[in-house]
C-alpha atoms as a PDB file:
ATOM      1  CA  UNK A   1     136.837  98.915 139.162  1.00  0.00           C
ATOM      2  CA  UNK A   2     132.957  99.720 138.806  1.00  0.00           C
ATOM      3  CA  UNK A   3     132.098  96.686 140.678  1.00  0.00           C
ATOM      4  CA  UNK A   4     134.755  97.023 143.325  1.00  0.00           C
ATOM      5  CA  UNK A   5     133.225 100.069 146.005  1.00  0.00           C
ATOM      6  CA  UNK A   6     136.414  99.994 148.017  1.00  0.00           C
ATOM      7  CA  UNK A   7     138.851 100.164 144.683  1.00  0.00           C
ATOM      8  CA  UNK A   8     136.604 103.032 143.237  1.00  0.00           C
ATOM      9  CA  UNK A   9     136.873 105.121 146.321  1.00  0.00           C
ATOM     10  CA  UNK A  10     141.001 104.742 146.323  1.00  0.00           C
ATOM     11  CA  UNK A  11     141.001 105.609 142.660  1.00  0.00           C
ATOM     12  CA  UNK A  12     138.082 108.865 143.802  1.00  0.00           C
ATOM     13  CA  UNK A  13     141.128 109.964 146.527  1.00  0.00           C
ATOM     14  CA  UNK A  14     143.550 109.774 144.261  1.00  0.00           C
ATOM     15  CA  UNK A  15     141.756 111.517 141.780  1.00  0.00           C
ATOM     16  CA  UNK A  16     140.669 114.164 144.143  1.00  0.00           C
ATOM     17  CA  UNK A  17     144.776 114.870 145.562  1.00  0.00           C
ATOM     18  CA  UNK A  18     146.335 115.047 142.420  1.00  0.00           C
ATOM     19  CA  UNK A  19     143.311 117.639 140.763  1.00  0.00           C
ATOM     20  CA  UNK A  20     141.537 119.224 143.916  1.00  0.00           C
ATOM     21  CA  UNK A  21     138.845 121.221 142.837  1.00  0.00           C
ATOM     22  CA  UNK A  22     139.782 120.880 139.224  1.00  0.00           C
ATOM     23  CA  UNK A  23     137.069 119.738 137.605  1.00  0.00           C
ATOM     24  CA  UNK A  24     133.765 117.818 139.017  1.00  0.00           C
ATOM     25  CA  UNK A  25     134.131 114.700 137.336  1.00  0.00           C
ATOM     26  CA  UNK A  26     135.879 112.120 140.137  1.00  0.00           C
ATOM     27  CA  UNK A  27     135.734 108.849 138.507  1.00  0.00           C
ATOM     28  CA  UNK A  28     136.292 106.382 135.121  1.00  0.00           C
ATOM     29  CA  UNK A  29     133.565 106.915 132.674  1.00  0.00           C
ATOM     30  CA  UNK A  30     132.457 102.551 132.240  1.00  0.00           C
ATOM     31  CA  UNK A  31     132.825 100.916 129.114  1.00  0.00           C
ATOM     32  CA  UNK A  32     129.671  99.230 128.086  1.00  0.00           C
ATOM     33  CA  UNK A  33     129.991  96.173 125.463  1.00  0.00           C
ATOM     34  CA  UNK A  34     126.159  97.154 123.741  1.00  0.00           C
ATOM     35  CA  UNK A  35     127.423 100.909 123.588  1.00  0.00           C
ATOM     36  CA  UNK A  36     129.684 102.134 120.838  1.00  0.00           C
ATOM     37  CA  UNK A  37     130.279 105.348 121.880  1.00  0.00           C
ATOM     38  CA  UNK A  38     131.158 104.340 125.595  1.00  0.00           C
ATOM     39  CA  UNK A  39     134.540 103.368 124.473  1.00  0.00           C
ATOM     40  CA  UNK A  40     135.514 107.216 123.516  1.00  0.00           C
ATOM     41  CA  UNK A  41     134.341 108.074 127.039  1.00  0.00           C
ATOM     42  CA  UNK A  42     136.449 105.310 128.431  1.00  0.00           C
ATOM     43  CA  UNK A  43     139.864 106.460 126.765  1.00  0.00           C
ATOM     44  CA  UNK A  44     139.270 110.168 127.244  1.00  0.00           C
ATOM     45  CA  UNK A  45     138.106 109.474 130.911  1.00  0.00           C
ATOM     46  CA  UNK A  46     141.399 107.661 131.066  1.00  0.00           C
ATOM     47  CA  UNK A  47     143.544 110.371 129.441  1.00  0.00           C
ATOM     48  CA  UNK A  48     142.050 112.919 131.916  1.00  0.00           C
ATOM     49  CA  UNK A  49     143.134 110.721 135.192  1.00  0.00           C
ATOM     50  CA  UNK A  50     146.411 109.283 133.440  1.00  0.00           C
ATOM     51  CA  UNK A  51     148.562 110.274 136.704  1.00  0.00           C
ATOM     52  CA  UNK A  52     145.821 108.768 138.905  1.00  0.00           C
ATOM     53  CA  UNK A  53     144.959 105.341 137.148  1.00  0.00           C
ATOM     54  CA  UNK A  54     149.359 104.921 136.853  1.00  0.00           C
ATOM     55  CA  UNK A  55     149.264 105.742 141.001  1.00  0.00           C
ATOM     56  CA  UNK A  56     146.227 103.459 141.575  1.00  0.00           C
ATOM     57  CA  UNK A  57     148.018 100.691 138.873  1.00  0.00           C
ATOM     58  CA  UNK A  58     151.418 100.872 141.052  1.00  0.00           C
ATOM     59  CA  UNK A  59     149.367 100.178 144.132  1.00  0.00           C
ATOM     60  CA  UNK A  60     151.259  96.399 144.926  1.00  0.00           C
ATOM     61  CA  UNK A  61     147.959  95.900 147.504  1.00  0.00           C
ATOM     62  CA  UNK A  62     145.835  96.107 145.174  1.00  0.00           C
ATOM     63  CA  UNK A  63     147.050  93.369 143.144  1.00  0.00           C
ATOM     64  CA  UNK A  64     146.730  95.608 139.395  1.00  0.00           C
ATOM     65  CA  UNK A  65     149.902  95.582 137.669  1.00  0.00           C
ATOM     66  CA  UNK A  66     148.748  93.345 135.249  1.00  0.00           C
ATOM     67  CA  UNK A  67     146.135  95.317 134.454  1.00  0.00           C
ATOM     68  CA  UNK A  68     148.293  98.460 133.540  1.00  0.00           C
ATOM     69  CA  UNK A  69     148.412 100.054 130.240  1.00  0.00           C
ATOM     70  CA  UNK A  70     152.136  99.789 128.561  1.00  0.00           C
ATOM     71  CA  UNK A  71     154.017 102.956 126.872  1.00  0.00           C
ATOM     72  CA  UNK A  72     152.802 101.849 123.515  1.00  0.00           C
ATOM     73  CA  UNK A  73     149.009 101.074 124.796  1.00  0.00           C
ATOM     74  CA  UNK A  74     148.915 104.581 125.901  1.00  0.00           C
ATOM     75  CA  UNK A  75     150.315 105.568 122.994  1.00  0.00           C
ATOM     76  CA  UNK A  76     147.751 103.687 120.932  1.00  0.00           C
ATOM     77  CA  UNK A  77     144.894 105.352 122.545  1.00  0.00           C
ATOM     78  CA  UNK A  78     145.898 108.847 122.652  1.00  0.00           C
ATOM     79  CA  UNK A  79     145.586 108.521 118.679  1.00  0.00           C
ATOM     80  CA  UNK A  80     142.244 106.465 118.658  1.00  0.00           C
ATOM     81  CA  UNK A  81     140.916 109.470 120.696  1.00  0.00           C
ATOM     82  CA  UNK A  82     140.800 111.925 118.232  1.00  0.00           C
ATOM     83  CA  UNK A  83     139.038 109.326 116.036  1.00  0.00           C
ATOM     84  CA  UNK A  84     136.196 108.416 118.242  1.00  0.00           C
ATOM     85  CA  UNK A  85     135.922 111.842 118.824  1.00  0.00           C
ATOM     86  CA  UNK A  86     134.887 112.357 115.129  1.00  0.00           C
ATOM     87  CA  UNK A  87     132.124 109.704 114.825  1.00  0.00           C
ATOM     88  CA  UNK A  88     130.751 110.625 117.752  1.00  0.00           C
ATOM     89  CA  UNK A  89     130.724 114.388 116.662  1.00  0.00           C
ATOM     90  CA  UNK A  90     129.138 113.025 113.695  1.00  0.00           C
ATOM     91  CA  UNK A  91     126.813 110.588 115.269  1.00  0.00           C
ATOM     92  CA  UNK A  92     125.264 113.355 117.762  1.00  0.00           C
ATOM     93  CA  UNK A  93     124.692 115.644 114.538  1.00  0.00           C
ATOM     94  CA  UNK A  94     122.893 113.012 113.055  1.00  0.00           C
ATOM     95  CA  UNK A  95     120.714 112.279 115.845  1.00  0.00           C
ATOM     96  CA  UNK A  96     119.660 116.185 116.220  1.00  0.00           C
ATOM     97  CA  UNK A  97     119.792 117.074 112.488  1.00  0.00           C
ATOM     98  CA  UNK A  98     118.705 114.388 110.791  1.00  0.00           C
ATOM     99  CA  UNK A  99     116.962 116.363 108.097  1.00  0.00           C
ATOM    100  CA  UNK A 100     120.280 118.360 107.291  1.00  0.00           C
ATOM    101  CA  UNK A 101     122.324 115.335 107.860  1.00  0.00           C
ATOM    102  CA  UNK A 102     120.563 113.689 105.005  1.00  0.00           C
ATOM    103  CA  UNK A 103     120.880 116.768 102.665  1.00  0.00           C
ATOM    104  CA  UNK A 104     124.327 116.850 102.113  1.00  0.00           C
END
């Protein structure tokens, strides 16, 4: 979607109709390969614009049902969430406390 300007800016309006105003953040967080943590901002990015990506996945025209999660997938991710949460939580303390990190 990242590398696709016109795709990004359907799945921006869609964003934008269903949660005007809402909240500032318009688009899919990327997932990077070399980045751990970009995965948990992937999923929850996802979670956020569920209704949207489903809209933008049921577009025929844009030729992305294949790419669409299933009931289960979803269901998979909503619980990985919670777990990337957690190492990142713990990651981030490490990186700012390192001295108190170490001490327990």
């Amino acid at each position: 979607m990242h590398d696709s300007p016109s795709l990004q800016a359907e799945c921006e309006r869609i964003i934008n109709s269903l949660q005007p105003g809402e909240t500032e953040k318009t688009h899919l967080d990327r997932h990077v390969p070399t980045c751990w943590n970009s995965d948990f901002a992937w999923l929850k990015a996802h979670f956020q614009f569920k209704d949207a990506i489903q809209i933008l996945m049921q577009k025929e025209e844009l030729g992305l049902n294949s790419y669409a999660l299933t009931r289960s997938q979803w269901k998979l991710a909503e619980h990985l969430v919670p777990l990337l949460e957690v190492f990142g939580l713990d990651f981030h303390y490490m990186q700012h406390e390192p001295d108190s990190y170490l001490a327990l």
